[in-house]
Protein backbone atom coordinates (compact mmCIF):
# COMPACT_ATOMS: atom_id res chain seq x y z
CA UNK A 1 22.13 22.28 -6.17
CA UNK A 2 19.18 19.47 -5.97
CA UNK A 3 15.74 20.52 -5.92
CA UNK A 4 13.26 18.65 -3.53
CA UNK A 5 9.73 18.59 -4.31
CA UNK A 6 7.55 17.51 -0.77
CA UNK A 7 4.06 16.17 -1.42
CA UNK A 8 2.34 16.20 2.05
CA UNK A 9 -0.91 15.11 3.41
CA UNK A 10 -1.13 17.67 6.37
CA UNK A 11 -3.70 15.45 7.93
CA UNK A 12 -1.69 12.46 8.23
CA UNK A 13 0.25 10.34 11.18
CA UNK A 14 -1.80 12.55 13.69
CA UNK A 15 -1.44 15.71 12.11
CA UNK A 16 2.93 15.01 13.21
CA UNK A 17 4.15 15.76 9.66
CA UNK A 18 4.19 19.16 9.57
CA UNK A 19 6.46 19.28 12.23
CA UNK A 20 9.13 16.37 10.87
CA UNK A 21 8.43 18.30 7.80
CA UNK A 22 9.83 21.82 8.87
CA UNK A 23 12.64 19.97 10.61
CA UNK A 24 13.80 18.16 6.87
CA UNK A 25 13.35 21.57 5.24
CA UNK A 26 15.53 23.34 7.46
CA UNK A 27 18.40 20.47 7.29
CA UNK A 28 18.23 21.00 3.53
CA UNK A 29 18.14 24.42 3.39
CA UNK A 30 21.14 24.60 5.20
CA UNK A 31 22.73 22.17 2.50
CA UNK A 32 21.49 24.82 0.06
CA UNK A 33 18.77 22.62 -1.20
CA UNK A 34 15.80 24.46 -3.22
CA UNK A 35 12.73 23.24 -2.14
CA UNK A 36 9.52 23.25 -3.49
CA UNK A 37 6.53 22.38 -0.77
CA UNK A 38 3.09 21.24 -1.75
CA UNK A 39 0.40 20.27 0.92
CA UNK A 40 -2.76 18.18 -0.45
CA UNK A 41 -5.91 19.39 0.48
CA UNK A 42 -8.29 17.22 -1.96
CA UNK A 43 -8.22 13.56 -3.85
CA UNK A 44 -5.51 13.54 -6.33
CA UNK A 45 -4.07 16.47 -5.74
CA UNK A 46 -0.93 14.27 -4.55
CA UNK A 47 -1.29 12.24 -8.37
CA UNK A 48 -1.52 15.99 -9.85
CA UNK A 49 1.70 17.21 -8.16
CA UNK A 50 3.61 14.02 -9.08
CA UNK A 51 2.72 14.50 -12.74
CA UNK A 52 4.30 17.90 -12.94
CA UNK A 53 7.81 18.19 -13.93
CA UNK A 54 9.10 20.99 -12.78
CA UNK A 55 12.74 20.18 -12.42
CA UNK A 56 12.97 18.61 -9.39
CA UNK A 57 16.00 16.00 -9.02
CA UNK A 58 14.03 14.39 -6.15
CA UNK A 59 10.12 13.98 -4.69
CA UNK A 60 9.41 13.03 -0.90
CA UNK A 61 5.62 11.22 -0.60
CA UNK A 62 5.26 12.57 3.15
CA UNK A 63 2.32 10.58 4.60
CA UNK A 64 0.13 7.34 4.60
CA UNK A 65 0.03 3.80 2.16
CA UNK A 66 -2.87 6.03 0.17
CA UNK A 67 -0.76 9.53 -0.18
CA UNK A 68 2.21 7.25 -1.42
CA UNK A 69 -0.91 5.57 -3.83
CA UNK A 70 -1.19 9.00 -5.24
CA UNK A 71 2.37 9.63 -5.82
CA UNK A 72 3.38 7.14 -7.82
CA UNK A 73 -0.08 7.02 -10.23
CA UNK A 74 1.20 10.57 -11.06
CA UNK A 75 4.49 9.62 -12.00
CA UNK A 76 3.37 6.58 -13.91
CA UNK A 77 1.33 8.54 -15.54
CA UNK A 78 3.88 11.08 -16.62
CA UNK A 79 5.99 8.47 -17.13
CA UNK A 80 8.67 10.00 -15.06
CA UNK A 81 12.15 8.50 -14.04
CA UNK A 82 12.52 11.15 -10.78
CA UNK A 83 13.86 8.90 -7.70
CA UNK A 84 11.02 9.21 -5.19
CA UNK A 85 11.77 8.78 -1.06
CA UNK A 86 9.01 8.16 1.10
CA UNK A 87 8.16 9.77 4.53
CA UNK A 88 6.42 7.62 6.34
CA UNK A 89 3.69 9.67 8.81
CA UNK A 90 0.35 7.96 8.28
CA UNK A 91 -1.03 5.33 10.56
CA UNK A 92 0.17 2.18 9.13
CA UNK A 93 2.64 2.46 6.51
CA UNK A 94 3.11 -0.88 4.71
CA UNK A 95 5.33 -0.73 2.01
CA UNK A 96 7.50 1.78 3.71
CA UNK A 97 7.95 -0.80 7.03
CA UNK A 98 8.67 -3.37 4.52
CA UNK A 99 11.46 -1.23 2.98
CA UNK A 100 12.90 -0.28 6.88
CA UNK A 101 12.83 3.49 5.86
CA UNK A 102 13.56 5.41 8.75
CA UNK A 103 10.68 7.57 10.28
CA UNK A 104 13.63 9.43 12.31
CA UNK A 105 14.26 12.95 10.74
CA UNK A 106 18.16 13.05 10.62
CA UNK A 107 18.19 9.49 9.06
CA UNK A 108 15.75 9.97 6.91
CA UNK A 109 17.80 13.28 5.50
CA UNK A 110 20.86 10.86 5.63
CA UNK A 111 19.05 8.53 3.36
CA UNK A 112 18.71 11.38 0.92
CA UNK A 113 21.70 12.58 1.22
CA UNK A 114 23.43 9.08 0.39
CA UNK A 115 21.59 9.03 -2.51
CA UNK A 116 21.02 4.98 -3.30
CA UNK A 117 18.24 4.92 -5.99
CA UNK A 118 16.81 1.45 -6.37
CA UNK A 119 14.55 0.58 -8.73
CA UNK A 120 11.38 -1.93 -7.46
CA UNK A 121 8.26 -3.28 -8.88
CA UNK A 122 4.53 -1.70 -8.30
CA UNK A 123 1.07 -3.69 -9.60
CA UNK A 124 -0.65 -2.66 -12.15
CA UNK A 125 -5.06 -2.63 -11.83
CA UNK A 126 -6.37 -1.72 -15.17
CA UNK A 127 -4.36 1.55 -15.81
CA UNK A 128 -3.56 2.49 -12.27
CA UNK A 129 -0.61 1.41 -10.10
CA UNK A 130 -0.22 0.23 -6.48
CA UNK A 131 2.42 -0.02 -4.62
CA UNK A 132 1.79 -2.84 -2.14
CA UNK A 133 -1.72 -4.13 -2.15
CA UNK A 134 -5.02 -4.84 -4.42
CA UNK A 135 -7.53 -6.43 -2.13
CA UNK A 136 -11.37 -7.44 -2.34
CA UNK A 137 -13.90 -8.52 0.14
CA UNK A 138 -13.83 -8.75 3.50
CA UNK A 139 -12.02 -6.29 5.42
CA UNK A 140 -11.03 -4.59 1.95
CA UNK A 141 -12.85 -1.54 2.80
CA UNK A 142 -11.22 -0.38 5.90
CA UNK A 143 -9.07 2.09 5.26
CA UNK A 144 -11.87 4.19 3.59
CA UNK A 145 -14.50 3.31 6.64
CA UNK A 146 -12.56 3.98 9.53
CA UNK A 147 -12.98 8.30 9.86
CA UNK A 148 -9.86 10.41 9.93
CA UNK A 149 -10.45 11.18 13.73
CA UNK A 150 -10.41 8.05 14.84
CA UNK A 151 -7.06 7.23 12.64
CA UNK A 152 -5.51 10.28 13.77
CA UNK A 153 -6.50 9.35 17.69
CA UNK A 154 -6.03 5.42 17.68
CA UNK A 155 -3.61 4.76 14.83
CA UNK A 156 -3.63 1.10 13.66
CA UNK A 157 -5.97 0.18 16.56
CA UNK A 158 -8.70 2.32 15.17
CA UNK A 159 -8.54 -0.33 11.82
CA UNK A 160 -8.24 -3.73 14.13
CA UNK A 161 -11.49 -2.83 15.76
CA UNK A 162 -13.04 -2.18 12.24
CA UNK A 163 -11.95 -5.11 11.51
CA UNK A 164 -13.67 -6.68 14.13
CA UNK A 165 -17.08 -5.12 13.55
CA UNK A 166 -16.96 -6.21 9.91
CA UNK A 167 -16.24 -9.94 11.16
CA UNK A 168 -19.00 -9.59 12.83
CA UNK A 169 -21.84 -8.49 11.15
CA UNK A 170 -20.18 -11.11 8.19
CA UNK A 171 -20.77 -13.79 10.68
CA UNK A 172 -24.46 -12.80 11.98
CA UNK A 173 -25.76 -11.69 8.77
CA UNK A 174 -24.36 -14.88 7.40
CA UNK A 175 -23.22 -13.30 4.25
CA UNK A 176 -22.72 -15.90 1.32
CA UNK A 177 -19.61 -16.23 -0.38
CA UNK A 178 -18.01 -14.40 -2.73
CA UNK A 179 -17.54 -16.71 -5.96
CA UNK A 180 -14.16 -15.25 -7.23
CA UNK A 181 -12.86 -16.56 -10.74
CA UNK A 182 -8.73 -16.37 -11.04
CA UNK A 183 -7.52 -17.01 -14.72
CA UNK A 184 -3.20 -17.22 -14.85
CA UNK A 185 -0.08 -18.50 -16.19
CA UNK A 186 0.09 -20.24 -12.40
CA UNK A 187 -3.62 -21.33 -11.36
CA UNK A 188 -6.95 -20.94 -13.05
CA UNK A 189 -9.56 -21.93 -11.48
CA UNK A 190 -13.05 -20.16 -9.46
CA UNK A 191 -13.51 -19.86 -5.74
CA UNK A 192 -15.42 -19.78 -3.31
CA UNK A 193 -13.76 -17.30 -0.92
CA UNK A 194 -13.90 -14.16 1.72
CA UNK A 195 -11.24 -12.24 1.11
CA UNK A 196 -8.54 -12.27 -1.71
CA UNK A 197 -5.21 -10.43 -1.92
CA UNK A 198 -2.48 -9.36 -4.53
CA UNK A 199 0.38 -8.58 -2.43
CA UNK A 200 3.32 -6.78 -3.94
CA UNK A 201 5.54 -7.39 -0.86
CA UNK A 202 5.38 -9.20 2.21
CA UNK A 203 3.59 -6.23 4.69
CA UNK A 204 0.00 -6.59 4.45
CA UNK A 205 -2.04 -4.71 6.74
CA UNK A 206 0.48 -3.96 9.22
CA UNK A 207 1.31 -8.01 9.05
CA UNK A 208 4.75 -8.16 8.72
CA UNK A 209 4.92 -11.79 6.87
CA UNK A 210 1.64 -12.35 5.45
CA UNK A 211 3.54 -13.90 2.26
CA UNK A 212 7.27 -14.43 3.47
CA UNK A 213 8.84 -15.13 0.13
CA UNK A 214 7.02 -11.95 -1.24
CA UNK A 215 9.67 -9.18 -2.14
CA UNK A 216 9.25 -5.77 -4.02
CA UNK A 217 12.43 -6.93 -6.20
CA UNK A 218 11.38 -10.61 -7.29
CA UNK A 219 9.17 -9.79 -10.76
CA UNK A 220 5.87 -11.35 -9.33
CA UNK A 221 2.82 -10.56 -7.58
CA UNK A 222 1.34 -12.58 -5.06
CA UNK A 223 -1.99 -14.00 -4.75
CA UNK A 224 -3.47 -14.85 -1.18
CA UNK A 225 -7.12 -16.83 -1.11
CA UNK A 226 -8.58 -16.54 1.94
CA UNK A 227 -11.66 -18.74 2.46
CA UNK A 228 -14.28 -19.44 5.48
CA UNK A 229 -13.27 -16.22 7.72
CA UNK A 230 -15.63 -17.26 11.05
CA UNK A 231 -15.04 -16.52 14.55
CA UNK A 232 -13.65 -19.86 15.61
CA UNK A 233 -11.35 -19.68 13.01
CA UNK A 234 -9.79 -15.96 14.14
CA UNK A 235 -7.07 -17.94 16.23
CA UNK A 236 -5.94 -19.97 13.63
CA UNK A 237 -5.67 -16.85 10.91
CA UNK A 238 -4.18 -14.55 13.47
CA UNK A 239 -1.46 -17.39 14.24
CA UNK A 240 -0.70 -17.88 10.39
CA UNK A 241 -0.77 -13.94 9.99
CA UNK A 242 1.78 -13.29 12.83
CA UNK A 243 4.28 -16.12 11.65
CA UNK A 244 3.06 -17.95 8.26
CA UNK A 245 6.31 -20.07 8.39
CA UNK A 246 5.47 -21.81 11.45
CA UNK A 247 1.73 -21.91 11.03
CA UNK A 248 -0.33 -23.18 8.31
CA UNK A 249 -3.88 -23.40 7.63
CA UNK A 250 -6.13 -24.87 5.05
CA UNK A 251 -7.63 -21.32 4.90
CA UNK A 252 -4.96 -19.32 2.69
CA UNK A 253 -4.18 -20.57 -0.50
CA UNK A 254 -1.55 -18.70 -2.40
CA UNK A 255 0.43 -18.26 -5.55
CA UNK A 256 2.33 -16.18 -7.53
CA UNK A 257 2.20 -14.52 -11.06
CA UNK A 258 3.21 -11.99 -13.10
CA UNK A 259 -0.58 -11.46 -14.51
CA UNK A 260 -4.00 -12.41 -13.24
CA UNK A 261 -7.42 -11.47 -14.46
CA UNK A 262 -9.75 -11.75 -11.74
CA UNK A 263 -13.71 -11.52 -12.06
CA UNK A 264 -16.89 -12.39 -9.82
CA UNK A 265 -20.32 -12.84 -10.07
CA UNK A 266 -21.22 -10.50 -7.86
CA UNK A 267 -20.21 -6.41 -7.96
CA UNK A 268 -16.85 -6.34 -6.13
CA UNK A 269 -14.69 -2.55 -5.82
CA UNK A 270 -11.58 -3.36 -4.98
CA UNK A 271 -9.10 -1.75 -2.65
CA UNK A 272 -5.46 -0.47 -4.00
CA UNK A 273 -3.38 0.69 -1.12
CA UNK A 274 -6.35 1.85 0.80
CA UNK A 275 -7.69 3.92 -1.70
CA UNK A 276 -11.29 2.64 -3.28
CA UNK A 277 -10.74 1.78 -7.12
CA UNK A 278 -12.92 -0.21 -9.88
CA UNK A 279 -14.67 -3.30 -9.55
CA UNK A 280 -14.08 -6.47 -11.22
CA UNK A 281 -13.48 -8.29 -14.04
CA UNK A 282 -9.86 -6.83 -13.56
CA UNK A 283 -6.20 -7.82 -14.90
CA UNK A 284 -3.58 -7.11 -12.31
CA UNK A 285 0.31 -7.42 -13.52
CA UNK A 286 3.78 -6.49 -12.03
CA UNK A 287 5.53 -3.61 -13.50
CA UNK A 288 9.05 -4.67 -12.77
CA UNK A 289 11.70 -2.23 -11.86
CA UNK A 290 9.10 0.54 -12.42
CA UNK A 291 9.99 2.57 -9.87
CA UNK A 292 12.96 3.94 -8.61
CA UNK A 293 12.83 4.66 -5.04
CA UNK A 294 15.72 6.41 -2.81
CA UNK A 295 16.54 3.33 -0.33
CA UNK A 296 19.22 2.69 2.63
């Protein structure tokens, strides 16, 4: 008999969980699974559950990009080897799009019951882990700006017209740039820049291809520069965000690395998977293989 510990944000995807969450709990049940429920109901309360060992064969993440954020910094911290699966029910859902996990119940409870446990790299910020994303400047603080009502109510849309807002009072406040110092194996150099990513994967944002090579498997992270965000140049970013391998612009520059220390001038915080961490100087690395996730 497996035992199935679910870590759910209740307030997530809006507020659909706890209905696709009674309908996997009743499928396993009736395999004779134990199960072992825990709802969040303040910050790291996801990390704490995650930590504890308490037998479980398998843990279910059951919400957004920042639940998932919790998740794995508790078992990394525990340094546990329990295969995690993750229910995708908050409003965009990166790394789990990236990873085509099904949102449906029944295949999402096939994809347990099959079983395939496949280990795949997470960053490393200081001492805590992300699964897709570090990100500073522009448009980094988002996902911690936009209020759960409007989340809940608009989904994505309610973060594209944050987005928007934040473009614009960068352009009419005529903010000056951020002066960004990247020191690697790859490219050292500083810059002068808006916005800057480390992309575990290739889903940024609910981009599909943002970096197209990128892959949760491949041992590297991957570094996006993005410099002299205006208004007239929206088209031109948009086109290279929908399909970078047909567009290019001298906007992004990019490479990868397996460590980066990254520091500013200027008092940065920067983003991991939505959820508001440090600021810089930072070192950012790839934990290969560090996590083993339950895959199709």
């Amino acid at each position: 008999m497996k035992k199935i510990k679910f870590i759910v944000n209740p307030g997530s995807g809006k507020k659909q969980s706890l209905k696709k969450v009674n309908e996997l709990i009743n499928l396993f049940s009736d395999d004779g699974y134990n199960i072992d429920l825990r709802f969040t109901k303040f910050k790291d309360d996801a990390t704490n559950f995650a930590m504890e060992d308490e037998g479980e064969d398998i843990l279910v993440s059951v919400g957004g990009d920042g639940t998932l954020n919790e998740v794995i910094n508790g078992i990394y911290r525990a340094k546990r080897e329990v295969p995690l699966a993750i229910y995708k029910a908050g409003t965009v859902n990166d790394f789990a799009n990236v990873l085509e996990i099904p949102d449906d119940t029944y295949k999402f409870y096939q994809l347990i019951k099959n079983f395939k446990v496949v280990p795949v790299d997470v960053g490393l910020a200081k001492d805590r882990v992300f699964a897709n994303v570090a990100a500073g400047g522009l448009f980094s603080n988002i996902a911690y700006e936009v209020d759960v009502d409007s989340k809940n109510k608009f989904g994505r849309l309610a973060y594209y017209a944050q987005g928007v807002k934040e473009l614009y009072k960068h352009n009419t406040q005529k903010r000056d740039k951020l002066k960004i110092t990247f020191e690697s194996e790859e490219y050292s150099g500083t810059e002068e820049l808006d916005l800057f990513l480390i992309s575990n994967s290739s889903y940024v944002g609910g981009f599909k291809n943002i970096v197209p090579d990128a892959d949760v498997k491949d041992g590297y992270l991957h570094v996006l520069i993005i410099r002299d965000i205006d208004i007239k140049g929206v088209p031109d970013l948009l086109s290279y965000l929908i399909d970078p391998t047909q567009f290019k612009t001298d906007m992004i520059k990019q490479f990868k690395t397996k460590k980066v220390t990254i520091s500013s001038e200027s008092d940065l915080v920067i983003d991991l998977d939505g959820e508001k961490s440090e600021g810089l100087p930072m070192t950012f690395e790839v934990l290969e293989k560090e996590l083993n996730l339950i895959l199709m």
